[in-house]
Every structure is written in C-alpha cells, then in structure tokens.
N, C-alpha and C. Protein backbone atom coordinates (compact mmCIF):
# COMPACT_ATOMS: atom_id res chain seq x y z
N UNK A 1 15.85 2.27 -11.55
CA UNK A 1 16.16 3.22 -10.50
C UNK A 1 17.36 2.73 -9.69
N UNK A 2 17.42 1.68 -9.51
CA UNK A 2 18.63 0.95 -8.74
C UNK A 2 19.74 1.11 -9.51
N UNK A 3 19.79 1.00 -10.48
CA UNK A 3 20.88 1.10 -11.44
C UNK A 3 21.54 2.85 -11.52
N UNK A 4 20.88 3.39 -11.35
CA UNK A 4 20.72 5.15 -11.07
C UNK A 4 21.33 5.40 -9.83
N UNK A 5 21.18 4.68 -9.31
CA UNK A 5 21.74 4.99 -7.70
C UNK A 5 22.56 4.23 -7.50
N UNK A 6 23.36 3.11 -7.93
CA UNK A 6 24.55 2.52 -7.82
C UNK A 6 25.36 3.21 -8.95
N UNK A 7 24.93 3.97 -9.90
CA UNK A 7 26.19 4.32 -10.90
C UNK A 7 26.64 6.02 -9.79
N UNK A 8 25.14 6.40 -9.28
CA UNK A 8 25.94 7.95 -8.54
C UNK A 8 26.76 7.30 -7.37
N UNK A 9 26.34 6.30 -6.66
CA UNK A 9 27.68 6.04 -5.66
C UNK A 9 28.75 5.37 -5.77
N UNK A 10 28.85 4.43 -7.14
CA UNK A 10 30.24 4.12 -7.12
C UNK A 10 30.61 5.83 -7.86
N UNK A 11 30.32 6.67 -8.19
CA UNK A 11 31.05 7.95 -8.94
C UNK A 11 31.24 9.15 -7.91
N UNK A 12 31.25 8.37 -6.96
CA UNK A 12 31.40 9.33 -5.51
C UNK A 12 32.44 9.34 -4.41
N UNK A 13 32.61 9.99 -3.59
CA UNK A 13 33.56 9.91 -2.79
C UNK A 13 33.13 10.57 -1.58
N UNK A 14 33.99 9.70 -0.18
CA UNK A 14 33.60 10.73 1.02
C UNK A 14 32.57 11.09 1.48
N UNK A 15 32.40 12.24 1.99
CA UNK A 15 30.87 12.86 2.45
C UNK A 15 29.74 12.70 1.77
N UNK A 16 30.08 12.83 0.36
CA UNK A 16 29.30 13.06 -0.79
C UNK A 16 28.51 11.55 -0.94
N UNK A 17 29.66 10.78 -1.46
CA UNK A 17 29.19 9.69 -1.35
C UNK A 17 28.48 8.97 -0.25
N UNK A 18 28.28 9.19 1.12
CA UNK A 18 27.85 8.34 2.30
C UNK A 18 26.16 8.91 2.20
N UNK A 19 26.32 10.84 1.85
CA UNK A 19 24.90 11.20 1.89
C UNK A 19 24.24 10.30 0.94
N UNK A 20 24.88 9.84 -0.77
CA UNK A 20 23.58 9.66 -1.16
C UNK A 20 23.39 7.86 -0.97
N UNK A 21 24.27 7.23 -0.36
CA UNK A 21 23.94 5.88 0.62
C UNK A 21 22.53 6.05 1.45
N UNK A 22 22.71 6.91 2.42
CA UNK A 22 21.87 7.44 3.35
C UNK A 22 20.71 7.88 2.88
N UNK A 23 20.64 8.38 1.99
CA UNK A 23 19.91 8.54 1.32
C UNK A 23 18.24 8.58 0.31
N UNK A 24 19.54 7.02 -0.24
CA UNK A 24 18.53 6.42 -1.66
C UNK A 24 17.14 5.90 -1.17
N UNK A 25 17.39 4.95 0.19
CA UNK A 25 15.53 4.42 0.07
C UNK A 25 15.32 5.59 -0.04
N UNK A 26 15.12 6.51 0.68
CA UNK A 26 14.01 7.53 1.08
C UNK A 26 13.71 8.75 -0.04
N UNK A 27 14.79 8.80 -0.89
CA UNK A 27 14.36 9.39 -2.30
C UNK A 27 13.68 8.30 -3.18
N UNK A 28 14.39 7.26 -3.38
CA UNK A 28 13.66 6.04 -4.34
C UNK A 28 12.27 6.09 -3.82
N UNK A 29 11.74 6.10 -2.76
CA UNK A 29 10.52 5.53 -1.87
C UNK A 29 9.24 7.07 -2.46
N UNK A 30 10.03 8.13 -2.33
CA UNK A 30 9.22 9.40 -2.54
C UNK A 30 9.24 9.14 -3.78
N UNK A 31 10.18 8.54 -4.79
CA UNK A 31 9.85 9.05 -6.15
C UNK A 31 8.96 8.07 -6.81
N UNK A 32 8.66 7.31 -6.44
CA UNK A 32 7.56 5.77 -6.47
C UNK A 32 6.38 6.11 -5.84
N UNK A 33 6.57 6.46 -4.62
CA UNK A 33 5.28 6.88 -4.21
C UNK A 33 4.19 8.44 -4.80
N UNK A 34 5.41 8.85 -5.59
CA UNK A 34 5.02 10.42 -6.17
C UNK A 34 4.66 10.19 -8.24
N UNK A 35 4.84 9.18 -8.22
CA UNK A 35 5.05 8.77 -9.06
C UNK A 35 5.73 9.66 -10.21
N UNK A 36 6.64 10.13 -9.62
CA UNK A 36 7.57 11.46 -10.50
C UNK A 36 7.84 10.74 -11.61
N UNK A 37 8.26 11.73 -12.73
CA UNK A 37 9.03 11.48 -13.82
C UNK A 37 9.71 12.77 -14.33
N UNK A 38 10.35 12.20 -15.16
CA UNK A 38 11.09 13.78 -15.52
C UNK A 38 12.07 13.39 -16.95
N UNK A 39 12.51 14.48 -18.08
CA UNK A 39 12.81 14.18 -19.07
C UNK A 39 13.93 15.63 -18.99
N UNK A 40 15.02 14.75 -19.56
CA UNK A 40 16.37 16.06 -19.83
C UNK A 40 15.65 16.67 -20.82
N UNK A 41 15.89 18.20 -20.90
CA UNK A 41 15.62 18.45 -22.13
C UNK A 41 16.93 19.54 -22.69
N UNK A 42 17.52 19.71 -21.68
CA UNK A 42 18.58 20.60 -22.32
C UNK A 42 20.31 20.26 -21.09
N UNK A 43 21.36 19.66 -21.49
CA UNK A 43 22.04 19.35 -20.79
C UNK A 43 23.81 20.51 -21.18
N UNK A 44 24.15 21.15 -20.02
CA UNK A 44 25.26 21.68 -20.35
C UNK A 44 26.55 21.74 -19.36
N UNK A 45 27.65 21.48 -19.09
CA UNK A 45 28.59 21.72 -18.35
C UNK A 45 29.92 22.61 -18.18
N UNK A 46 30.34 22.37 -17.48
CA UNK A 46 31.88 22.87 -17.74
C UNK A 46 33.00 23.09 -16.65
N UNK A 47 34.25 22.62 -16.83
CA UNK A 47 35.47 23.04 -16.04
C UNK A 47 36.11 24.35 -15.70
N UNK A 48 35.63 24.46 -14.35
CA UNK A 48 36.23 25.96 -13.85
C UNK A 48 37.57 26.12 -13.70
N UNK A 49 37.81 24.86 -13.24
CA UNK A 49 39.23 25.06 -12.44
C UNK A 49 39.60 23.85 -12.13
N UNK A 50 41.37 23.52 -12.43
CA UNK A 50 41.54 22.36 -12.04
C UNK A 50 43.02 22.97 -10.93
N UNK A 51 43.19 22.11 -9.51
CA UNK A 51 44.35 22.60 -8.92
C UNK A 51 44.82 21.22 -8.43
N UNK A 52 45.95 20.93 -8.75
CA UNK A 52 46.28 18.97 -8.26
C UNK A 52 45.58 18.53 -8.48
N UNK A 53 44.95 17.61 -7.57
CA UNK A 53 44.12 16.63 -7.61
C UNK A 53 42.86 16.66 -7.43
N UNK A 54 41.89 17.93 -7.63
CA UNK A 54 40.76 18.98 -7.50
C UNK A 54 40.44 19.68 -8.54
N UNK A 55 39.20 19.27 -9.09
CA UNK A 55 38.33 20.34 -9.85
C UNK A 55 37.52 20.51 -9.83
N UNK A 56 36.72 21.43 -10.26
CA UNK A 56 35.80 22.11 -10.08
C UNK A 56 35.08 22.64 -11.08
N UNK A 57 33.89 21.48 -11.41
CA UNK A 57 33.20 22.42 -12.63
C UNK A 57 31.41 22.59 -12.36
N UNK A 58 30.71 23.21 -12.82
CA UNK A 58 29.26 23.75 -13.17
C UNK A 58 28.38 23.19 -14.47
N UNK A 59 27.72 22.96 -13.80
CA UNK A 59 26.81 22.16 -14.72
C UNK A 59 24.99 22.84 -14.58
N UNK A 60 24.26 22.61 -15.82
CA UNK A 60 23.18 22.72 -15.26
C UNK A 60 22.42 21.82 -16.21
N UNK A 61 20.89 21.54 -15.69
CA UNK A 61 20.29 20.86 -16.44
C UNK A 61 18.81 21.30 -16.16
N UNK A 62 18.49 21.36 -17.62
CA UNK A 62 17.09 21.45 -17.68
C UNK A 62 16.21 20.73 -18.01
N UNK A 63 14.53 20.64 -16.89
CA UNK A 63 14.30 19.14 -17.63
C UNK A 63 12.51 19.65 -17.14
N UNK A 64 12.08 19.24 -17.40
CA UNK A 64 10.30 18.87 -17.43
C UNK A 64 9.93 17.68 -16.57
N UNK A 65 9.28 17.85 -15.16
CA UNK A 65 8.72 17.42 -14.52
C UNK A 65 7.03 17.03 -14.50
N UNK A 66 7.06 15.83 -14.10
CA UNK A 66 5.57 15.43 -13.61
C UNK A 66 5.36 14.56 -12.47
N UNK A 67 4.43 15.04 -11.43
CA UNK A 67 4.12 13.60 -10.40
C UNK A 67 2.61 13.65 -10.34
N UNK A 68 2.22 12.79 -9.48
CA UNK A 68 1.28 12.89 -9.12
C UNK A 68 0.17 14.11 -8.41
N UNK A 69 1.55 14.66 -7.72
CA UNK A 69 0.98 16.06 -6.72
C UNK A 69 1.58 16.94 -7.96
N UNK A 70 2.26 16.66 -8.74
CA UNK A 70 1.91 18.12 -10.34
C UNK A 70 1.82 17.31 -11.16
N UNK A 71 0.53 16.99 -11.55
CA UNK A 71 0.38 16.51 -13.29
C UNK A 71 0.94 17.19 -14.19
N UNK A 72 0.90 18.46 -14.39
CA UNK A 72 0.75 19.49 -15.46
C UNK A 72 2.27 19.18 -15.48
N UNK A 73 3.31 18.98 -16.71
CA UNK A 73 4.80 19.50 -17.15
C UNK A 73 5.25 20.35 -16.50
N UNK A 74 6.26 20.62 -15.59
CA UNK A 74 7.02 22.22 -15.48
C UNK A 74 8.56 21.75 -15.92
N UNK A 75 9.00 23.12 -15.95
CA UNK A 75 9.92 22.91 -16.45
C UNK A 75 11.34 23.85 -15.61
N UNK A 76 11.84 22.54 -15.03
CA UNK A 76 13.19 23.39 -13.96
C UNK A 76 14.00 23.57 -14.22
N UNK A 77 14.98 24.92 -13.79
CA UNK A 77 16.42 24.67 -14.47
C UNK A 77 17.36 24.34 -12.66
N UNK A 78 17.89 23.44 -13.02
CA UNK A 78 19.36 22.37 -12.14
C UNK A 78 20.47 23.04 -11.82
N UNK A 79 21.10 24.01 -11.44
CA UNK A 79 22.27 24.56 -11.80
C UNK A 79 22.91 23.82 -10.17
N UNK A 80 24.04 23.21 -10.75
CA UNK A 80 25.35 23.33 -9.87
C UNK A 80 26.80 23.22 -9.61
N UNK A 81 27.08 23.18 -8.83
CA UNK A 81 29.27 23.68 -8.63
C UNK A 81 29.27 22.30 -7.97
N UNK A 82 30.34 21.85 -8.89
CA UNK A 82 30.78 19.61 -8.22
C UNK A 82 32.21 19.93 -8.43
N UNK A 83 32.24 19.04 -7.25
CA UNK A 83 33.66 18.91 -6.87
C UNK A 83 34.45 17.58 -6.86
N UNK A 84 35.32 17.66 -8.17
CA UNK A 84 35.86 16.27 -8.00
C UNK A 84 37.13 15.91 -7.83
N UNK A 85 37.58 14.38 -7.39
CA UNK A 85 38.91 14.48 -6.80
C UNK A 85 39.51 13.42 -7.14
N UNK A 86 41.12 13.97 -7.81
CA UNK A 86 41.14 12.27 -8.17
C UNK A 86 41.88 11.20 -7.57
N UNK A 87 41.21 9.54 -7.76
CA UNK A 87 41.60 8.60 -6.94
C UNK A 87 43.12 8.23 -7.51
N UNK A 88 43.78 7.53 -6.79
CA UNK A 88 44.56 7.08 -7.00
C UNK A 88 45.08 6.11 -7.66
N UNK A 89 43.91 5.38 -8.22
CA UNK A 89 44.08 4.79 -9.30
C UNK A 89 43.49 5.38 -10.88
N UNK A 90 43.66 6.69 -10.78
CA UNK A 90 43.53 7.59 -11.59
C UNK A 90 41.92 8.59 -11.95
N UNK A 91 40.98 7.63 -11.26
CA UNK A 91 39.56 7.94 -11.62
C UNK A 91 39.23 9.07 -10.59
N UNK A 92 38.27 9.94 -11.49
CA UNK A 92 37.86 11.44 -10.57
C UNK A 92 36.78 10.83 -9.94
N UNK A 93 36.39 11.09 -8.77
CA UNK A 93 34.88 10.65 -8.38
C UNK A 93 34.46 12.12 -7.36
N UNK A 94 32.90 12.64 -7.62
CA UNK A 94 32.67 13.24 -6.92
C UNK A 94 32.36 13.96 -5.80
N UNK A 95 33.48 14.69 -4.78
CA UNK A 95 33.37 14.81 -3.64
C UNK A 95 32.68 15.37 -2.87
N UNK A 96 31.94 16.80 -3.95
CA UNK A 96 30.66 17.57 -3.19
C UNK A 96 30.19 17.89 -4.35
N UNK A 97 29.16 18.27 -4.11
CA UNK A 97 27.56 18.89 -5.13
C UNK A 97 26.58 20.19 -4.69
N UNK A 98 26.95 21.12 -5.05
CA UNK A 98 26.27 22.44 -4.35
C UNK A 98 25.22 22.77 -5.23
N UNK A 99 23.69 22.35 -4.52
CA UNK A 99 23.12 23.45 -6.07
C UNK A 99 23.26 25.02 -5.57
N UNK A 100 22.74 25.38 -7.27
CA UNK A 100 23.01 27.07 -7.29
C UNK A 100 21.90 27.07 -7.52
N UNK A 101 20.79 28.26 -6.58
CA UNK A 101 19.88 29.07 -6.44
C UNK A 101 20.12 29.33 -7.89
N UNK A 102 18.37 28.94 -8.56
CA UNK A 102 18.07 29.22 -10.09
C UNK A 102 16.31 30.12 -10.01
C-alpha cells in the first residue's frame, strides 16, 4: 500500500498532488480497517486534447469490490477527466483528477 501511494505522489503535481499527501493515512487507515479489496477487471483510456504543456485525457476503470461492510463482489465503473502537465524536465505529472458521475 505504501508503495501505491508514493508512486501516485511522485506522478503528481500541485494541488493534486498535496491532496493526496493529506490524504493517504486516512484512506490507507479506512482501507485496513475496512478491510477492502478490489480487482481491475476492465481498464481503458484516452487523450482528449493536448494544448502546450496541458492535456487532457479520460479514463475509466472497472473493477469488483469487497470489504468488510460489503462482503458480497460489486462491481463499479471509475470514470474520469486528468489533467496533466508537463515538467520541465520533460515528465507529465498529474495536476487534477475529476471523477465523472457513472
């Protein structure tokens, strides 16, 4: 899990990046204490738009959930619009993350 949460904040930037600093105990802590799990089961993306140093693509992901407070499998679909920007030493890192109402 630590490893999960240091690869999303070094791949971050700005606002984006400080929320999920601020963050991590308190998701890590719920997802331990919930004893969640969850499995990709269907992964898809794509580039909307690129303008300078800004793009903008959509992604969604579908995956099968379990915790403690839901035993039973469900199965969610992820959809969202990320915004990335690139550094100056050439690497994009992500500046915002909107989900889309699914």
């Amino acid at each position: 899990m630590d490893e999960y949460f240091a690869g999303a904040i070094d791949s971050a930037t700005g606002a984006h990046r400080q929320q999920l600093i601020d963050t991590q105990r308190a998701t890590r802590d719920y997802l331990f204490a919930t004893n969640s799990r969850s499995e990709v089961i269907e992964f898809n993306c794509g580039l909307r738009a690129i303008t300078g140093t800004t793009a903008l693509g959509i992604g969604y992901v579908k995956q099968s959930s379990t915790s403690d407070l839901a035993p039973n499998p469900a199965l969610t679909l992820i959809a969202t619009i990320v915004t990335a920007e690139e550094q100056p030493d050439g690497r994009w890192l992500i500046s915002d993350l909107q989900r889309i109402s699914t």
